[in-house]
PDB file of N, CA and C in Angstrom:
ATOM      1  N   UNK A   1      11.704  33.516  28.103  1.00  0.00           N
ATOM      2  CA  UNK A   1      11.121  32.189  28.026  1.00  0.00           C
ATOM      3  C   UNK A   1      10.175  31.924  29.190  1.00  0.00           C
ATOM      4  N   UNK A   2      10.441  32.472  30.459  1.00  0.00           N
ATOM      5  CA  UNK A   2       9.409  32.642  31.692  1.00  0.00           C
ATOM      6  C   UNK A   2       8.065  32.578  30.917  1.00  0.00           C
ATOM      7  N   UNK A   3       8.110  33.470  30.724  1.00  0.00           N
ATOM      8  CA  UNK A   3       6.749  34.219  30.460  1.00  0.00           C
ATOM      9  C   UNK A   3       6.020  34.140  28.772  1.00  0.00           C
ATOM     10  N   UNK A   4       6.135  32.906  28.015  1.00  0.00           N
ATOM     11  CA  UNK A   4       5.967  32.131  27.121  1.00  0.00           C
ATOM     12  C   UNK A   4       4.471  31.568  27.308  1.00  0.00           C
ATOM     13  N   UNK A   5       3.312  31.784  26.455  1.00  0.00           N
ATOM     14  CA  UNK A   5       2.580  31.034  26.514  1.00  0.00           C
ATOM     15  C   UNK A   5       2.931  29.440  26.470  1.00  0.00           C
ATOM     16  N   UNK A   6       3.504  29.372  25.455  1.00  0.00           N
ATOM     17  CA  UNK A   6       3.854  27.986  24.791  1.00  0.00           C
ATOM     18  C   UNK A   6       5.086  27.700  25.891  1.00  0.00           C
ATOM     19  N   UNK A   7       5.418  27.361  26.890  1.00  0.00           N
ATOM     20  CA  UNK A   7       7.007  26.965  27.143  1.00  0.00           C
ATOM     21  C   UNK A   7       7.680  25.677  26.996  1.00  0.00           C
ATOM     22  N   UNK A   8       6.793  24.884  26.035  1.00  0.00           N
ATOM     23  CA  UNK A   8       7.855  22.946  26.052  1.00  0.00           C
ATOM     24  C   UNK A   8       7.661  23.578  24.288  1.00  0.00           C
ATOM     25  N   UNK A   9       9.022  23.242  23.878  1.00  0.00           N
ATOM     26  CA  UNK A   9       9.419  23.225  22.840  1.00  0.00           C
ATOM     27  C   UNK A   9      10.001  21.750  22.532  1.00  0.00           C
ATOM     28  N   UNK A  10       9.231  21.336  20.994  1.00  0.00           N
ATOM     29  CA  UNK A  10       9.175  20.221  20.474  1.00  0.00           C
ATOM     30  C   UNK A  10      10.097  20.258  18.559  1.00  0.00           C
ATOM     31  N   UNK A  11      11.155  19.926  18.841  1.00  0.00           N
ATOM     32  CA  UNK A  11      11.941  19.832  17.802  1.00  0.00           C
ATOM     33  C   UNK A  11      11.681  18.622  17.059  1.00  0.00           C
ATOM     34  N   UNK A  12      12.031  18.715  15.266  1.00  0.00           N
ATOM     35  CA  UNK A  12      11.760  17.406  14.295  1.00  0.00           C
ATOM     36  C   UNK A  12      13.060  17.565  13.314  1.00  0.00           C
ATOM     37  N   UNK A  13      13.452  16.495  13.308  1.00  0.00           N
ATOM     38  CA  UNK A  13      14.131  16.835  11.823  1.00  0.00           C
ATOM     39  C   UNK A  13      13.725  16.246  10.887  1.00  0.00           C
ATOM     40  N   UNK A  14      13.984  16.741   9.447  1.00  0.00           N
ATOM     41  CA  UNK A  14      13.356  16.563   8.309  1.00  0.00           C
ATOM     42  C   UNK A  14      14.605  16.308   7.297  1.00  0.00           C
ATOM     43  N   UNK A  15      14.236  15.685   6.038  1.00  0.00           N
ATOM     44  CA  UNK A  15      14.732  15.972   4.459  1.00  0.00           C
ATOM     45  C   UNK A  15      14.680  16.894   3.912  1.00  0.00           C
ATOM     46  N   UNK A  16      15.773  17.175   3.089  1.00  0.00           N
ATOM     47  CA  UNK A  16      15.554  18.327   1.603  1.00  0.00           C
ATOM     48  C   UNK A  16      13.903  18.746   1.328  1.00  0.00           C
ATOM     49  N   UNK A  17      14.221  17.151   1.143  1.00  0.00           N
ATOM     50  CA  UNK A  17      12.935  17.058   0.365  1.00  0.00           C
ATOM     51  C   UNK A  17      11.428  17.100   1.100  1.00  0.00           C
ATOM     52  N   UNK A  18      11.542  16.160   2.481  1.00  0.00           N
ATOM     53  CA  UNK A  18      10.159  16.658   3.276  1.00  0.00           C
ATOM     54  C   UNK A  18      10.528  18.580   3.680  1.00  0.00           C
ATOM     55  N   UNK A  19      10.904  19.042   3.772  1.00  0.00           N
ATOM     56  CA  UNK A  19      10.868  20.364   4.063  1.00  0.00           C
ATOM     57  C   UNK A  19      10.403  21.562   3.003  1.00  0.00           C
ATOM     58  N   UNK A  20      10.807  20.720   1.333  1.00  0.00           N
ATOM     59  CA  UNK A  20      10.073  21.438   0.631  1.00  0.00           C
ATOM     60  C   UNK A  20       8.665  20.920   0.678  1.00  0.00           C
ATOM     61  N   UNK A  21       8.324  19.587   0.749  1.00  0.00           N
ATOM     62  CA  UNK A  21       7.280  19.381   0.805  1.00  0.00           C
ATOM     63  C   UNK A  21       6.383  20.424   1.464  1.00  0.00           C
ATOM     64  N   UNK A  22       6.465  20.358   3.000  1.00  0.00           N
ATOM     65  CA  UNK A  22       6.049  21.004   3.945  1.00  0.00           C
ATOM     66  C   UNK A  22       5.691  22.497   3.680  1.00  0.00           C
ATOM     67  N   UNK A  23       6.690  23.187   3.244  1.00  0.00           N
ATOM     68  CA  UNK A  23       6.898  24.624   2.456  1.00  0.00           C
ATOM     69  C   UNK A  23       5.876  24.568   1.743  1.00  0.00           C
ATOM     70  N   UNK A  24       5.422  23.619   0.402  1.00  0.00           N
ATOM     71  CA  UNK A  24       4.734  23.839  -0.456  1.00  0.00           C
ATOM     72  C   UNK A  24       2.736  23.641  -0.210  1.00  0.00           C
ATOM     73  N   UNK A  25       3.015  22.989   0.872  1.00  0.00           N
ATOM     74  CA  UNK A  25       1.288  22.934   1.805  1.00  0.00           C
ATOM     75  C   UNK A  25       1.418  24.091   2.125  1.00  0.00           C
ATOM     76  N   UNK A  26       2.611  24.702   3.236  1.00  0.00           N
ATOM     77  CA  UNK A  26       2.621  26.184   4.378  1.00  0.00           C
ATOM     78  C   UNK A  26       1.794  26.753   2.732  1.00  0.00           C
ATOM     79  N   UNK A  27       2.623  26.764   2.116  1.00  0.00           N
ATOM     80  CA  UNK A  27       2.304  28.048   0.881  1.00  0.00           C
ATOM     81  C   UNK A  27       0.485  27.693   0.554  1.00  0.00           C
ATOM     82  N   UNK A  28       0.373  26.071   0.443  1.00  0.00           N
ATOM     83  CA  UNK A  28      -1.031  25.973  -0.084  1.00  0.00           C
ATOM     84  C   UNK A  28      -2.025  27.095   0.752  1.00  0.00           C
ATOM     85  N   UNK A  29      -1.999  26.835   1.954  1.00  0.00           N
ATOM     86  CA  UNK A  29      -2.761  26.881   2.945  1.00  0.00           C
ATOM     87  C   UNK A  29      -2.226  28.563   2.934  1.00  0.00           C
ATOM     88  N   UNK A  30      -1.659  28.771   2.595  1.00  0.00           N
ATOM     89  CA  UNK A  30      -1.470  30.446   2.477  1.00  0.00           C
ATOM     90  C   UNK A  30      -0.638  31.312   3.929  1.00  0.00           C
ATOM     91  N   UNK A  31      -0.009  30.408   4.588  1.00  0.00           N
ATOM     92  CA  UNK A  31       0.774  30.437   5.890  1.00  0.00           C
ATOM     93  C   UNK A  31       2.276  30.771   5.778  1.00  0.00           C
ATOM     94  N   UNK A  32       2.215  31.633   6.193  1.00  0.00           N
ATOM     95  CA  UNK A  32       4.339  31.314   6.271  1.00  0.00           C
ATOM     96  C   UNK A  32       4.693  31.073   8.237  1.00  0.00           C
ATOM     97  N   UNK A  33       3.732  30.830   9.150  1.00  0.00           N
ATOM     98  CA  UNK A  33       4.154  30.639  10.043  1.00  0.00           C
ATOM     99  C   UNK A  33       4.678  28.871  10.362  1.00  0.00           C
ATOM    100  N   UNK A  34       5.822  28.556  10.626  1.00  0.00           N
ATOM    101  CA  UNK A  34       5.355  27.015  10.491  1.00  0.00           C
ATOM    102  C   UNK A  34       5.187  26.276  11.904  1.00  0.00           C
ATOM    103  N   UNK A  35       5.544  27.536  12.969  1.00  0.00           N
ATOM    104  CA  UNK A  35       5.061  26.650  14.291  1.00  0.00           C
ATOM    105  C   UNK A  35       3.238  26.468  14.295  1.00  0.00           C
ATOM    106  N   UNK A  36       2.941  27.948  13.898  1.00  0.00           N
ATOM    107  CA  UNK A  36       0.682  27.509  13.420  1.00  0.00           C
ATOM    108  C   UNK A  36       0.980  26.852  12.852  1.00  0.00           C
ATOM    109  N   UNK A  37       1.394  26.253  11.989  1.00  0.00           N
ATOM    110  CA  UNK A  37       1.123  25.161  10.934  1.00  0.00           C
ATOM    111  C   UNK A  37       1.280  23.893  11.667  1.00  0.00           C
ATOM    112  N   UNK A  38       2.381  23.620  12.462  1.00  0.00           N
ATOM    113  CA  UNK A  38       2.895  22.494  12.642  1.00  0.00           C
ATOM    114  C   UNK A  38       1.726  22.314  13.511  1.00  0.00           C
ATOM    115  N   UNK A  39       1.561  23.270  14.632  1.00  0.00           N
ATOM    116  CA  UNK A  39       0.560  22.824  15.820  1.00  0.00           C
ATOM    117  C   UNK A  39      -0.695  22.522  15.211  1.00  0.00           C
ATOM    118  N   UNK A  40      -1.049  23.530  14.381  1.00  0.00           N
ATOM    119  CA  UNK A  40      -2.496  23.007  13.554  1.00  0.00           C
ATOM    120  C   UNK A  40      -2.754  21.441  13.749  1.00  0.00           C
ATOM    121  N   UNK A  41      -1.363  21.542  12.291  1.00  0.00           N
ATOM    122  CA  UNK A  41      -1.549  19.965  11.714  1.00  0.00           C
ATOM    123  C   UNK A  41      -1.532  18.459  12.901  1.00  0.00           C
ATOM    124  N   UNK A  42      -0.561  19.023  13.906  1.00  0.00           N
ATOM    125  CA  UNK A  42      -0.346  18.234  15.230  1.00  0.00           C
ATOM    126  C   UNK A  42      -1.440  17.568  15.537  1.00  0.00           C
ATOM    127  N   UNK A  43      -1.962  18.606  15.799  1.00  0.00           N
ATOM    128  CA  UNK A  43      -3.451  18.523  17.101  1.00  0.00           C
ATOM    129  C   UNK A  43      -5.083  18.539  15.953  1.00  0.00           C
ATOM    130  N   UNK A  44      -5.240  18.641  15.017  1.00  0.00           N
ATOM    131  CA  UNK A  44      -6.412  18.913  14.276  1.00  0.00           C
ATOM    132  C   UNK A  44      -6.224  18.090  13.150  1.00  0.00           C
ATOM    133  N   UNK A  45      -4.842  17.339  12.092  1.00  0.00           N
ATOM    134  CA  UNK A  45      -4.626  16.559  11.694  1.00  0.00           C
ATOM    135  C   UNK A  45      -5.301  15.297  10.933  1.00  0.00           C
ATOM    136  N   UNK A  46      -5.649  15.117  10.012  1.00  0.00           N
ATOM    137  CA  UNK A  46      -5.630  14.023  10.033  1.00  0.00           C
ATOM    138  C   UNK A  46      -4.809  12.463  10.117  1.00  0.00           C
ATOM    139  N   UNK A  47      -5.540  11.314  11.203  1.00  0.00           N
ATOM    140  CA  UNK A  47      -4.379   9.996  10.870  1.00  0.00           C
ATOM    141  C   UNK A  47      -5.114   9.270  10.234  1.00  0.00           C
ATOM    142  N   UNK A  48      -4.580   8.778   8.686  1.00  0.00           N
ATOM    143  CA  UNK A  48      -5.204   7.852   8.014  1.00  0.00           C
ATOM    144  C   UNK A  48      -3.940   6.513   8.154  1.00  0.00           C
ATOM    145  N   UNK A  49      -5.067   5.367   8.964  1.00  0.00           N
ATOM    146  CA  UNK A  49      -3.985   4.079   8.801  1.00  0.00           C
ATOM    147  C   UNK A  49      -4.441   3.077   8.056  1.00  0.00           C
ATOM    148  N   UNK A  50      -4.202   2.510   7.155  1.00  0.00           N
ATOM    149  CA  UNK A  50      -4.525   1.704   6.041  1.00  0.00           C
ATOM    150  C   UNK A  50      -4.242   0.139   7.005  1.00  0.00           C
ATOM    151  N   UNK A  51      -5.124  -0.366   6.632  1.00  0.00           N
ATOM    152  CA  UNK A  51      -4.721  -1.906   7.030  1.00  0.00           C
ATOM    153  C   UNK A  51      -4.533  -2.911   5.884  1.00  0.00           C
ATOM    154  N   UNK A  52      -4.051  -3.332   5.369  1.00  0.00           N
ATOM    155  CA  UNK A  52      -3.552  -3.957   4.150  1.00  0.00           C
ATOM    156  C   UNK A  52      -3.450  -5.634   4.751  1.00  0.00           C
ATOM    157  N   UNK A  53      -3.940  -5.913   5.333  1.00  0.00           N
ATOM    158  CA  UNK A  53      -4.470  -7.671   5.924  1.00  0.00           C
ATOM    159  C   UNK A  53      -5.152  -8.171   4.807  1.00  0.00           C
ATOM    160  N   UNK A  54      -6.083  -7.626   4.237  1.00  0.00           N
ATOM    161  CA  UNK A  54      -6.919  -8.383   3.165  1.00  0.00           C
ATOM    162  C   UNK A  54      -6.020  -8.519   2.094  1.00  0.00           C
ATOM    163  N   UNK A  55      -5.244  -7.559   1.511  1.00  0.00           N
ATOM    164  CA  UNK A  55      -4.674  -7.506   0.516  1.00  0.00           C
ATOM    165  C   UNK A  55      -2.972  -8.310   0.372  1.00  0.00           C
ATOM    166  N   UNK A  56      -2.415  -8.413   1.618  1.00  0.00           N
ATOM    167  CA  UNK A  56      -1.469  -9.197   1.773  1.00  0.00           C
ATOM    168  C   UNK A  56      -1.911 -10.268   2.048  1.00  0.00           C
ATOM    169  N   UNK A  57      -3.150 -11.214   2.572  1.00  0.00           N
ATOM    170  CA  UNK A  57      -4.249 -12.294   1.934  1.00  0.00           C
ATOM    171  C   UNK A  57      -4.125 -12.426   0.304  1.00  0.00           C
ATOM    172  N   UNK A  58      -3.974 -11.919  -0.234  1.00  0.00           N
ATOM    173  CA  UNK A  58      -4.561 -11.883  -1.174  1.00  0.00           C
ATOM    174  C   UNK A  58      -3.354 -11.948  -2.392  1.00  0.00           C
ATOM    175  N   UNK A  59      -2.500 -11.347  -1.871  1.00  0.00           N
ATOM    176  CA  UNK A  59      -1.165 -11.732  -2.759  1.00  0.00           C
ATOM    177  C   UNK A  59      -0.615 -12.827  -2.421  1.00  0.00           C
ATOM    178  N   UNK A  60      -0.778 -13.090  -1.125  1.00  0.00           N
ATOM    179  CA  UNK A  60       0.120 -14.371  -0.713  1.00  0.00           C
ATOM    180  C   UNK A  60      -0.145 -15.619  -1.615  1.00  0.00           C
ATOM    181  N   UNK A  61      -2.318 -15.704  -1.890  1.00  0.00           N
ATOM    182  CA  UNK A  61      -2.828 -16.473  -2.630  1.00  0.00           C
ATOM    183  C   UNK A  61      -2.723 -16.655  -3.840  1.00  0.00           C
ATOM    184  N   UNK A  62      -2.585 -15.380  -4.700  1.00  0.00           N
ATOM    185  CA  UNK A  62      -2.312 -15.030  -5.845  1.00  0.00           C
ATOM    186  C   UNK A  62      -0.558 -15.937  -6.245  1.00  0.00           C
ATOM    187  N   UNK A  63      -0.235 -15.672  -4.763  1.00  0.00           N
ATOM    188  CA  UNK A  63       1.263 -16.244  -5.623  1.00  0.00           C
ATOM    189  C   UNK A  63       1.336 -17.357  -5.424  1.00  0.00           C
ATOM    190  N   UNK A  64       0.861 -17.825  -4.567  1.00  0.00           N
ATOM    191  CA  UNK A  64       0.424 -19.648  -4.241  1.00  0.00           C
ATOM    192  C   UNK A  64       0.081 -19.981  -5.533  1.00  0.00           C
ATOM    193  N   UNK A  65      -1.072 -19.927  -6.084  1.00  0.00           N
ATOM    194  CA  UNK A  65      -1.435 -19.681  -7.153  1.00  0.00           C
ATOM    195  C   UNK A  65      -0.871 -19.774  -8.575  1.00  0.00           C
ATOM    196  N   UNK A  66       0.184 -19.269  -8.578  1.00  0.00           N
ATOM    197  CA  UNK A  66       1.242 -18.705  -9.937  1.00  0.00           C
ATOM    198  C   UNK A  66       2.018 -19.438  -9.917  1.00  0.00           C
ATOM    199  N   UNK A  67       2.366 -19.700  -8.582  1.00  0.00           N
ATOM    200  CA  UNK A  67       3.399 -20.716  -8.557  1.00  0.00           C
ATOM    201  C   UNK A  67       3.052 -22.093  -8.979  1.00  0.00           C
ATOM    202  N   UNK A  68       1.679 -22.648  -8.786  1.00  0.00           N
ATOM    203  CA  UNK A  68       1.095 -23.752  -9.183  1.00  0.00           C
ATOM    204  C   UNK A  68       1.140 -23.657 -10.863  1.00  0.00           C
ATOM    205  N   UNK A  69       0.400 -22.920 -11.043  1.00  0.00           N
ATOM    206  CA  UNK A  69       0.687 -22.073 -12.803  1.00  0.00           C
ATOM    207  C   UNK A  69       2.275 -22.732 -13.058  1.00  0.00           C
ATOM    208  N   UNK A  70       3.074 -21.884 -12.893  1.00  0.00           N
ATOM    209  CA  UNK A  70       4.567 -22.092 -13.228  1.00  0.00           C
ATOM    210  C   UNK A  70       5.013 -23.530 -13.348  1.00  0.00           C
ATOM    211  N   UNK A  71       4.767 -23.959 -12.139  1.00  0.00           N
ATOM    212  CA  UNK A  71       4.717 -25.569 -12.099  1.00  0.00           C
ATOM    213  C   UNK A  71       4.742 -26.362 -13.036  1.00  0.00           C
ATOM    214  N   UNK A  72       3.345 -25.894 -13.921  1.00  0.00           N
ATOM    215  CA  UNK A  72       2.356 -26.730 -14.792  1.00  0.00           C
ATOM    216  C   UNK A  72       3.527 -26.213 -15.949  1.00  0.00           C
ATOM    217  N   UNK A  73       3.669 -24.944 -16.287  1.00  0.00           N
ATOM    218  CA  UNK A  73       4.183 -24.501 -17.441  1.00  0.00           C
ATOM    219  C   UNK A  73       5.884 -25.265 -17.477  1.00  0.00           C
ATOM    220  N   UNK A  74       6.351 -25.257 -16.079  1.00  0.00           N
ATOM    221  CA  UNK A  74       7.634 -25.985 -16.427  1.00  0.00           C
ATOM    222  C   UNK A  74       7.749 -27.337 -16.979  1.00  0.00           C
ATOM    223  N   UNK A  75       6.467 -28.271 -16.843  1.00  0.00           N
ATOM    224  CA  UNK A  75       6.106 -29.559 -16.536  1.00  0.00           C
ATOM    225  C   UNK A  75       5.526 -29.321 -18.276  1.00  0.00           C
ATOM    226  N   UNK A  76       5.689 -28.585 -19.013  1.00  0.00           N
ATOM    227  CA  UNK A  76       4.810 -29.002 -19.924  1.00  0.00           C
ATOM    228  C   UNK A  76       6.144 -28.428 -21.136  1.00  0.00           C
ATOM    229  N   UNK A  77       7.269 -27.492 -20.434  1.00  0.00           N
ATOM    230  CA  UNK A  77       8.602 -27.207 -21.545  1.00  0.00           C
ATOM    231  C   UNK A  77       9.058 -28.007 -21.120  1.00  0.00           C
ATOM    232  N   UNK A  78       9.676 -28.799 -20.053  1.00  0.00           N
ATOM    233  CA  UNK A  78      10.638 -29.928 -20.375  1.00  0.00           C
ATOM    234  C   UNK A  78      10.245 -31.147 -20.961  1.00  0.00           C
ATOM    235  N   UNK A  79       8.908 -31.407 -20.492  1.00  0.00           N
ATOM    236  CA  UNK A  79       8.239 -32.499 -22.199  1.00  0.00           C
ATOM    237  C   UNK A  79       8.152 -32.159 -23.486  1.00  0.00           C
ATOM    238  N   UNK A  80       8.070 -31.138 -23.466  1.00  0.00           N
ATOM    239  CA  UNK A  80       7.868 -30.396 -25.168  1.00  0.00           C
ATOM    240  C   UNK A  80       6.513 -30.754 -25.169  1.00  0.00           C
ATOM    241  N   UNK A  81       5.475 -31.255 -24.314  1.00  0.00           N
ATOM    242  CA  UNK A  81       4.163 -31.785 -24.867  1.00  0.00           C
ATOM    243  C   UNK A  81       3.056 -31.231 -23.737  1.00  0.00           C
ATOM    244  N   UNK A  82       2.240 -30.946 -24.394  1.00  0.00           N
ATOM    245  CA  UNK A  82       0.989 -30.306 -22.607  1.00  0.00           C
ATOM    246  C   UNK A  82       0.137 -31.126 -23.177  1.00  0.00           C
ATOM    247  N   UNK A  83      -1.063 -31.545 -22.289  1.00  0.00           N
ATOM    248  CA  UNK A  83      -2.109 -32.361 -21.676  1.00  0.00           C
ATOM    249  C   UNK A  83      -3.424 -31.661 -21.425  1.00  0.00           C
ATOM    250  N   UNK A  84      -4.306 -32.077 -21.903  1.00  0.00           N
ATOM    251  CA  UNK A  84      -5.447 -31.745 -21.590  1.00  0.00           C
ATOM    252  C   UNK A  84      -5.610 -31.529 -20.132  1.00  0.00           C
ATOM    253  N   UNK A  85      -5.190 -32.152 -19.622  1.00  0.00           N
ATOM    254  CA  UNK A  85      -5.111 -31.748 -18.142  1.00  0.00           C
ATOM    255  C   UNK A  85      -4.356 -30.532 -17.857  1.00  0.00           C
ATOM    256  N   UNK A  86      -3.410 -30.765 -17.978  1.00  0.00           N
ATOM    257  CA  UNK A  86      -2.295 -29.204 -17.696  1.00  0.00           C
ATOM    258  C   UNK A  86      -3.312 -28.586 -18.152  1.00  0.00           C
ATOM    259  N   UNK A  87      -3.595 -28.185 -19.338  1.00  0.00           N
ATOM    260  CA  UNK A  87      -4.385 -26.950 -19.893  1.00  0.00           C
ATOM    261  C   UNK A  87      -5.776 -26.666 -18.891  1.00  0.00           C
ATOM    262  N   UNK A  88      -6.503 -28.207 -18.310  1.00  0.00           N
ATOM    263  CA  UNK A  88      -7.404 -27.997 -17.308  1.00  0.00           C
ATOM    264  C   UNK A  88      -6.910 -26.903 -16.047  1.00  0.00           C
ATOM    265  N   UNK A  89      -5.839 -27.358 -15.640  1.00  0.00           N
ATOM    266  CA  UNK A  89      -5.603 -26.873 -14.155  1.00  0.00           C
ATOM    267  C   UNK A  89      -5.029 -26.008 -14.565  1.00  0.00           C
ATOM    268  N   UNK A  90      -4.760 -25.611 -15.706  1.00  0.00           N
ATOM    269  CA  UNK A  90      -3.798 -23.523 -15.680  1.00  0.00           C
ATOM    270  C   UNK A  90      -5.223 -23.008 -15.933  1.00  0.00           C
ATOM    271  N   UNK A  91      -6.628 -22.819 -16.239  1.00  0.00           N
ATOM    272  CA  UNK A  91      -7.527 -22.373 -16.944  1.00  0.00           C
ATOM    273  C   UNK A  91      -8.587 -22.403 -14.891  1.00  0.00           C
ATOM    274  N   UNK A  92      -8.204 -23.576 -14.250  1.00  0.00           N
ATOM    275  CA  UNK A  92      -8.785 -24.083 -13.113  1.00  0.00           C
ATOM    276  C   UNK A  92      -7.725 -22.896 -12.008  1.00  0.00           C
ATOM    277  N   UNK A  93      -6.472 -22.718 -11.849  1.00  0.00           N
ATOM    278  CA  UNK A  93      -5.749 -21.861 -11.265  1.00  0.00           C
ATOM    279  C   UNK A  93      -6.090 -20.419 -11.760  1.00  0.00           C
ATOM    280  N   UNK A  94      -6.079 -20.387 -12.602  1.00  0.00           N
ATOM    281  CA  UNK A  94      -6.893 -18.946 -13.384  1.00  0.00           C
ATOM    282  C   UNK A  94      -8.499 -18.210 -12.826  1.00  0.00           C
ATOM    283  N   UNK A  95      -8.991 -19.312 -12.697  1.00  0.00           N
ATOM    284  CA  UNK A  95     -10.218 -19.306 -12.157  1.00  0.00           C
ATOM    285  C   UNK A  95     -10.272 -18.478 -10.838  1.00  0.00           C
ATOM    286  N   UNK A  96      -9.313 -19.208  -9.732  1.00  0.00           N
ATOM    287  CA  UNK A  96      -8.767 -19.163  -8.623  1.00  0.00           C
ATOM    288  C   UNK A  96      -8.472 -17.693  -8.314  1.00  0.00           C
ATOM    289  N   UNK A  97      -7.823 -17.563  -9.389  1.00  0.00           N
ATOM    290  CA  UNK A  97      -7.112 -16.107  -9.368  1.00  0.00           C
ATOM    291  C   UNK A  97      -8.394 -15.115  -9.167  1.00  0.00           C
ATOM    292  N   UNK A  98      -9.031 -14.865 -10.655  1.00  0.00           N
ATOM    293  CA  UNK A  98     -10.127 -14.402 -10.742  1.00  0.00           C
ATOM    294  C   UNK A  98     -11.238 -14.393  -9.581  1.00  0.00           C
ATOM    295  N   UNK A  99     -11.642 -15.567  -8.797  1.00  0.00           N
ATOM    296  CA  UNK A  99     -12.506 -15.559  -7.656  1.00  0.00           C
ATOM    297  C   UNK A  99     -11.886 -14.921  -6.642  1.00  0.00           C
ATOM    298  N   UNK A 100     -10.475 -15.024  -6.201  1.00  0.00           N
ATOM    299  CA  UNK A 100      -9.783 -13.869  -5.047  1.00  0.00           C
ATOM    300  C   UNK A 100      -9.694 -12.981  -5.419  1.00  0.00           C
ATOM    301  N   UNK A 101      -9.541 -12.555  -6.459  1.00  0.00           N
ATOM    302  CA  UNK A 101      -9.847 -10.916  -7.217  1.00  0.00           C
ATOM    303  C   UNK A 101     -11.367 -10.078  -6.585  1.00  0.00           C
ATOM    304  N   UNK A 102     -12.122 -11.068  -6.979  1.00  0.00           N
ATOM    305  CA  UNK A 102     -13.411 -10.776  -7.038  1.00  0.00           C
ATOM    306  C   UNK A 102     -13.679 -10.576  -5.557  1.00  0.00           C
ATOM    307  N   UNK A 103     -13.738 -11.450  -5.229  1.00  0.00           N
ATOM    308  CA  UNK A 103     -14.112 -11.532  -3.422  1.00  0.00           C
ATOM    309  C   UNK A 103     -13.472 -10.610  -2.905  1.00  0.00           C
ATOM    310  N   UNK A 104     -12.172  -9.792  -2.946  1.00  0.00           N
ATOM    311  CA  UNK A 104     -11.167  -8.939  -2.532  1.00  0.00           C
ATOM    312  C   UNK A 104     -12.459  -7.664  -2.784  1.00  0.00           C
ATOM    313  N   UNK A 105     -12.503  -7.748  -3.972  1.00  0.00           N
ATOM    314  CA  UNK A 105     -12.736  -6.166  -4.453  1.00  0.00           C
ATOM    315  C   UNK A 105     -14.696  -6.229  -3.724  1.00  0.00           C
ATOM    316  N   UNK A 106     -15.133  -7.392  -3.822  1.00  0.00           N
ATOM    317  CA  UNK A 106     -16.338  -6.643  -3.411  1.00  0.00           C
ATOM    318  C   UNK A 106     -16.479  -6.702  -1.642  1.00  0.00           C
ATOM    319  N   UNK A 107     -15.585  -7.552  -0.957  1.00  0.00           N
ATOM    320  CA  UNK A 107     -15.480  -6.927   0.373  1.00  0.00           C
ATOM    321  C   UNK A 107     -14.917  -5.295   0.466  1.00  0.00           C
ATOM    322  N   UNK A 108     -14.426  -4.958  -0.521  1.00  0.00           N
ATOM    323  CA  UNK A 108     -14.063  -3.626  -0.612  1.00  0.00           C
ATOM    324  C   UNK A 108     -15.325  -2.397  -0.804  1.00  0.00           C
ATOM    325  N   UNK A 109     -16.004  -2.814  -1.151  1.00  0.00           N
ATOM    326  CA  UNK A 109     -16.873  -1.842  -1.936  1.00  0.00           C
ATOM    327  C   UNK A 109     -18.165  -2.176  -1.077  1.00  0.00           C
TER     328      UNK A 109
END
């Protein structure tokens, strides 16, 4: 161990299942070593971090939203009767929906 290029050894534990995973890249990549592999992937790697702020925006509204919907729909079975209005504001909440849809996806693109 003196005389080790490498001498700090870095242990992981894994799943069943991440280990076949892992196995089945080593194999992609045509490797059976998995310390090259691991160091590869370590140090040369890609980190993809997703930020999901817009989109948890965006459900929160959506359910704000539904819930107003629901509202209307409960308000219109315990009368047995809906309103030109109700039918306004589920068609007006709909709308709502549709414009945070929209705005979502083309800040996306």
């Amino acid at each position: 161990m003196v005389n080790r290029t490498r001498p700090i050894v870095l242990r992981l534990a894994v799943t069943e299942d991440e280990k076949k995973l892992i196995e089945s890249k080593m194999q992609q990549l045509g490797t059976k070593n998995f310390g090259a592999y691991a160091r590869k992937m370590l140090i040369d790697g890609y980190i993809i971090k997703v930020d999901y702020t817009e989109q948890k925006k965006l459900a929160a509204a959506v359910s704000n939203v539904a819930s107003n919907i629901n509202q209307v729909c409960k308000r219109i079975n315990s009368t047995g009767h809906f309103y030109e209005d109700d039918v306004t504001e589920l068609k007006e909440r709909q709308k709502e929906i549709w414009q945070l849809l929209k705005s979502s996806q083309s800040k996306e693109l």
